[in-house]
C-alpha atoms as a PDB file:
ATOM      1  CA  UNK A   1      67.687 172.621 158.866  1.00  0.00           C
ATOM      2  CA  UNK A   2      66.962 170.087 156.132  1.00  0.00           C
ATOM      3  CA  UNK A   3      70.288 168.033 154.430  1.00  0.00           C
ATOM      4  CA  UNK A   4      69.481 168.526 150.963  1.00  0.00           C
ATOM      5  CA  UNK A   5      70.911 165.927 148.431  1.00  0.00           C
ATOM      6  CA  UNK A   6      70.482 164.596 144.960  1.00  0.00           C
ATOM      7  CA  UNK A   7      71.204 161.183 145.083  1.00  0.00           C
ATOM      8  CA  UNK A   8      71.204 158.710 142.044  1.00  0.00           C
ATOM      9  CA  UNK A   9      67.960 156.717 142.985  1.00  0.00           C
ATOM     10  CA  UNK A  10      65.513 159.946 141.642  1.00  0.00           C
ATOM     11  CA  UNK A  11      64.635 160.773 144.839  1.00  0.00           C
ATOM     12  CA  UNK A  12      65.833 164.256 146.613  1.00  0.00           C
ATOM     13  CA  UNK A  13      66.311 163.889 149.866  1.00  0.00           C
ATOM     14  CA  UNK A  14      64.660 167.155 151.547  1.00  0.00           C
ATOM     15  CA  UNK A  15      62.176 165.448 153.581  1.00  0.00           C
ATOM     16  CA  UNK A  16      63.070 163.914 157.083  1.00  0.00           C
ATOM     17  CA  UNK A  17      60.151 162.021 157.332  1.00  0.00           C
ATOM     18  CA  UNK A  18      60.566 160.152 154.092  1.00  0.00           C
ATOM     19  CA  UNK A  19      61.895 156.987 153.588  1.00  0.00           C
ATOM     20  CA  UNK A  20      63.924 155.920 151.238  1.00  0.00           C
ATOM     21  CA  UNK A  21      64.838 152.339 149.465  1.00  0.00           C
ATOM     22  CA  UNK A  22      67.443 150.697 147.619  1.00  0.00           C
ATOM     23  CA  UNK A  23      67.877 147.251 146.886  1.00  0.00           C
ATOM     24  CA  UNK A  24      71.283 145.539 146.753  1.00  0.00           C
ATOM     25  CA  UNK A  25      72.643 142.961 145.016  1.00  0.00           C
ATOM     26  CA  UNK A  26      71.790 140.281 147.348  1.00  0.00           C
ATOM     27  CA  UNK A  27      68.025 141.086 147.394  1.00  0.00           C
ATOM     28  CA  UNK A  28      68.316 143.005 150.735  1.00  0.00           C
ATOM     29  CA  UNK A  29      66.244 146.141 150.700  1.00  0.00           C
ATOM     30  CA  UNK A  30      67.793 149.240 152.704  1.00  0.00           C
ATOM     31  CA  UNK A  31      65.283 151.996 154.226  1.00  0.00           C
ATOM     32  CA  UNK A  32      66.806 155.228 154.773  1.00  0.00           C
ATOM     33  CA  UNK A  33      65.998 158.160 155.827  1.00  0.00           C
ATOM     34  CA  UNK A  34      67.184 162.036 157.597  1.00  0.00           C
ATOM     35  CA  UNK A  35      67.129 162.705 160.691  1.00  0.00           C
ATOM     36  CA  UNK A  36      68.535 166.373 160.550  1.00  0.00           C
ATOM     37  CA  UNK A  37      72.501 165.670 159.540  1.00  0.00           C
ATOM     38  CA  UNK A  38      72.332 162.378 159.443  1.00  0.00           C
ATOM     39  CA  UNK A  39      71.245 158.867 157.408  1.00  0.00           C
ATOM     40  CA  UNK A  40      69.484 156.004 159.371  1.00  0.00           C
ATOM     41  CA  UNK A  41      69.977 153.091 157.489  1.00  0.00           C
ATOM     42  CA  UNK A  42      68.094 149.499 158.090  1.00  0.00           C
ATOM     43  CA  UNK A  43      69.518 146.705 156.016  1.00  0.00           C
ATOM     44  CA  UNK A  44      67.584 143.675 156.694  1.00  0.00           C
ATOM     45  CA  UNK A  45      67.329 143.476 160.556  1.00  0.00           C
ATOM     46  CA  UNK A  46      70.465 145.456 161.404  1.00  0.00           C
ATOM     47  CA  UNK A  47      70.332 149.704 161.898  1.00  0.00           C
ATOM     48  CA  UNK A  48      72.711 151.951 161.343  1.00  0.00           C
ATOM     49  CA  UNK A  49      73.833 154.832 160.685  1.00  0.00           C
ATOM     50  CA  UNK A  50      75.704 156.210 157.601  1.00  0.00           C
ATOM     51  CA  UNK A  51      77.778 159.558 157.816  1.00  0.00           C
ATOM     52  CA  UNK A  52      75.713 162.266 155.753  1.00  0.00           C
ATOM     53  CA  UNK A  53      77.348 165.715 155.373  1.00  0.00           C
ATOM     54  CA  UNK A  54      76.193 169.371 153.556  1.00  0.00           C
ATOM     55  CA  UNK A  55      79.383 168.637 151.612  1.00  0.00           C
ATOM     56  CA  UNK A  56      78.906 165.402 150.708  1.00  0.00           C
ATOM     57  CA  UNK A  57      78.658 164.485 147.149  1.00  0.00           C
ATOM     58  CA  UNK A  58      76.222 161.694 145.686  1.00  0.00           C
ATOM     59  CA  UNK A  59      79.161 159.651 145.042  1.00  0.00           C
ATOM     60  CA  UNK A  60      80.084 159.761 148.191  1.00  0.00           C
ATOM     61  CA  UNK A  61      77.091 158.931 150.087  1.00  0.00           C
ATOM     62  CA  UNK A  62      76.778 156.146 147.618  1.00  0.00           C
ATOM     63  CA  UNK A  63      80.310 154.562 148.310  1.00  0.00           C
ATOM     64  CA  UNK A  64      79.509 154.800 152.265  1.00  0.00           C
ATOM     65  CA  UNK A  65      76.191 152.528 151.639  1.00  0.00           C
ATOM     66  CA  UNK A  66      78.376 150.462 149.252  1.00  0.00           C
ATOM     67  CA  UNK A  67      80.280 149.760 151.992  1.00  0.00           C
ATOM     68  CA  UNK A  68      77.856 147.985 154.271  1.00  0.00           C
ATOM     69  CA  UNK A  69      77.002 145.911 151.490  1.00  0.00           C
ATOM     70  CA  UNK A  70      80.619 145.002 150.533  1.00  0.00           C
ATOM     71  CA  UNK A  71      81.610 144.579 154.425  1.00  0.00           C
ATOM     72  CA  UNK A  72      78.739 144.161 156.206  1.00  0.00           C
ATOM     73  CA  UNK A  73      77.433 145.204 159.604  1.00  0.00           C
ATOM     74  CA  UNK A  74      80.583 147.219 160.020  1.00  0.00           C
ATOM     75  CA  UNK A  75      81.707 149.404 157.813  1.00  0.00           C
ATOM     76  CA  UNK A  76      85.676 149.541 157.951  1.00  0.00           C
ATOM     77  CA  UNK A  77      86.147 153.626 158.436  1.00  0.00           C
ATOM     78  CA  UNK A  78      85.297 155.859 161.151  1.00  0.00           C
ATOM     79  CA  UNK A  79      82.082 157.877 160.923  1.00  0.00           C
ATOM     80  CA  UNK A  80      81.452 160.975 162.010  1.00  0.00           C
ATOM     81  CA  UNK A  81      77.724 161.277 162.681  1.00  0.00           C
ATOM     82  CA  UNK A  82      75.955 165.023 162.991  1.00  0.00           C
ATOM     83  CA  UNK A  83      73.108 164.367 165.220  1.00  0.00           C
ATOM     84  CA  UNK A  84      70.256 166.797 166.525  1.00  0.00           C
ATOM     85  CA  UNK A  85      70.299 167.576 170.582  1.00  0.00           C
ATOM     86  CA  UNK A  86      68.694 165.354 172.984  1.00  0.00           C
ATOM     87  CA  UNK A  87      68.825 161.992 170.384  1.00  0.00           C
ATOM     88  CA  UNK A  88      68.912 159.039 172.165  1.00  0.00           C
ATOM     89  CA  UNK A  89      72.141 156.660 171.555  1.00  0.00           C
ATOM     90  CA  UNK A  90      71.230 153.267 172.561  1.00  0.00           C
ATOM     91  CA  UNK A  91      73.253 150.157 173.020  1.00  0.00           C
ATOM     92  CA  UNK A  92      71.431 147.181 171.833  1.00  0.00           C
ATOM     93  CA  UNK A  93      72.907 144.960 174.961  1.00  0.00           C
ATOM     94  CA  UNK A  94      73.801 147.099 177.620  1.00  0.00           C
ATOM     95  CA  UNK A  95      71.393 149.836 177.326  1.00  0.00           C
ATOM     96  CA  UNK A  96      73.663 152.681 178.088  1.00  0.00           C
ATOM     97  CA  UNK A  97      72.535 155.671 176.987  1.00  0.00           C
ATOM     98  CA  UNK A  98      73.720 158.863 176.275  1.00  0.00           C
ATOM     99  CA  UNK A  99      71.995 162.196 175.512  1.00  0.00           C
ATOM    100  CA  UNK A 100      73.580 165.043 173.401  1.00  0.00           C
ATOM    101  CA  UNK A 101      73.528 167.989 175.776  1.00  0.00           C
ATOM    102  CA  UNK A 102      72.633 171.664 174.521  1.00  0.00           C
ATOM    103  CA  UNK A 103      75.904 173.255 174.476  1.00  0.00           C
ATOM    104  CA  UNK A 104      78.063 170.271 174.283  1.00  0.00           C
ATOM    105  CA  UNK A 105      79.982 168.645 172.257  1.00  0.00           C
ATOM    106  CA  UNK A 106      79.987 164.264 172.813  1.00  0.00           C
ATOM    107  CA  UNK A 107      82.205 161.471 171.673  1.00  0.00           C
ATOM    108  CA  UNK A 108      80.644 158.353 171.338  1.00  0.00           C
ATOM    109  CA  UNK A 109      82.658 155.035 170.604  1.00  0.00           C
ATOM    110  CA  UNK A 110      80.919 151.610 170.307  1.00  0.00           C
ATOM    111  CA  UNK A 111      84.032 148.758 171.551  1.00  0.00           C
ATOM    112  CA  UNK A 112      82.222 145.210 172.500  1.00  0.00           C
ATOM    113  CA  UNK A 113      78.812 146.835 173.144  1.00  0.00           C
ATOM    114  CA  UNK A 114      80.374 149.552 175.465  1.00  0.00           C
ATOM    115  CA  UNK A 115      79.916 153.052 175.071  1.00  0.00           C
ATOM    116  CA  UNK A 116      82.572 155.698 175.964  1.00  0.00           C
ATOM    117  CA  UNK A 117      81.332 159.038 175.836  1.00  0.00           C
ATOM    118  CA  UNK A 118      83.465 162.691 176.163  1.00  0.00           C
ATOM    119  CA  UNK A 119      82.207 166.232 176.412  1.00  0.00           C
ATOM    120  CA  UNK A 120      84.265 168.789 174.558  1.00  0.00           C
ATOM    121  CA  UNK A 121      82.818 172.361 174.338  1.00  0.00           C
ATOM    122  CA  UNK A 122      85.702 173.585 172.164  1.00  0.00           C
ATOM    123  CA  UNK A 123      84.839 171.891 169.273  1.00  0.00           C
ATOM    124  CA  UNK A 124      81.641 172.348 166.470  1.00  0.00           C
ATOM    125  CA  UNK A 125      78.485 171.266 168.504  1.00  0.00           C
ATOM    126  CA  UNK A 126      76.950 168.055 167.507  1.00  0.00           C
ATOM    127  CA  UNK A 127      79.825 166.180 166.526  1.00  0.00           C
ATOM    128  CA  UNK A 128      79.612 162.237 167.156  1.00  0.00           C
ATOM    129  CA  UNK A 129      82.626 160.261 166.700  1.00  0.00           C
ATOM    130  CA  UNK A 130      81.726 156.480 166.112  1.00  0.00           C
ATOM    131  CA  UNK A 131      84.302 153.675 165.968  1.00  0.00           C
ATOM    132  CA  UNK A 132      82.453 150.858 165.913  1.00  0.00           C
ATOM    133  CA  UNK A 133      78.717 150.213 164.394  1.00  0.00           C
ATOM    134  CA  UNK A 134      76.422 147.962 166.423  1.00  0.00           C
ATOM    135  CA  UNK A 135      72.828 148.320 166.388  1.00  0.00           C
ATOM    136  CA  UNK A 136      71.254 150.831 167.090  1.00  0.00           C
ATOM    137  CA  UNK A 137      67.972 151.727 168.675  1.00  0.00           C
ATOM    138  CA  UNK A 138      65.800 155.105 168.206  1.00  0.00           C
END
């Protein structure tokens, strides 16, 4: 399924092979682009990931990317990521890696380049719970 959104740079996003750009204040240029629920985001040299929703509003969406330009590499809520089954979450440092198992549901948490990861099969599938951005590899 395709996360379709308006979004205020003319573009709709419907295709997840597209990228998109926008340019912030500072001159950086952001690429981003779906990946099934979810925005990839590359500001400069750093990757990650915004929190994109069927219920998001434009607004919304455009507050989160707001955010990494106001903040910086780490946006200061907690993001709840919808990712596809069998995406790779990589550490940049340690290399841990997790895979999203059919059926289950995984935490992930990013605390000084560690990742914590818990299975819970009660909840929606897909679910990813991140605390703390780092980058990000695909």
């Amino acid at each position: 399924m395709t996360l379709r959104l308006n979004n205020t740079f003319g573009l709709a996003l419907e295709d997840t092979q597209t990228m998109y750009f926008y340019e912030f204040k500072d001159g950086q240029t952001i690429l981003w682009w779906l990946d099934d629920f979810q925005i990839d985001v590359k500001y400069g040299k750093q990757k990650f990931f915004v929190n994109a929703k069927t219920t998001d509003t434009v607004e919304t969406l455009k507050r989160r990317i707001e955010n990494i330009e106001q903040f910086g590499n780490i946006p200061h809520e907690k993001q709840i990521l919808k990712i596809p089954y069998g995406r790779v979450l990589e550490d940049n440092k340690s290399l841990k890696q997790c895979y999203v198992k059919e059926g289950k549901n995984v935490t992930v948490s990013w605390k000084e380049f560690e990742i914590s990861v818990k299975y819970d099969e009660e909840e929606e599938p897909m679910n990813v719970e991140v605390e703390y951005n780092e980058l990000v590899k695909d």
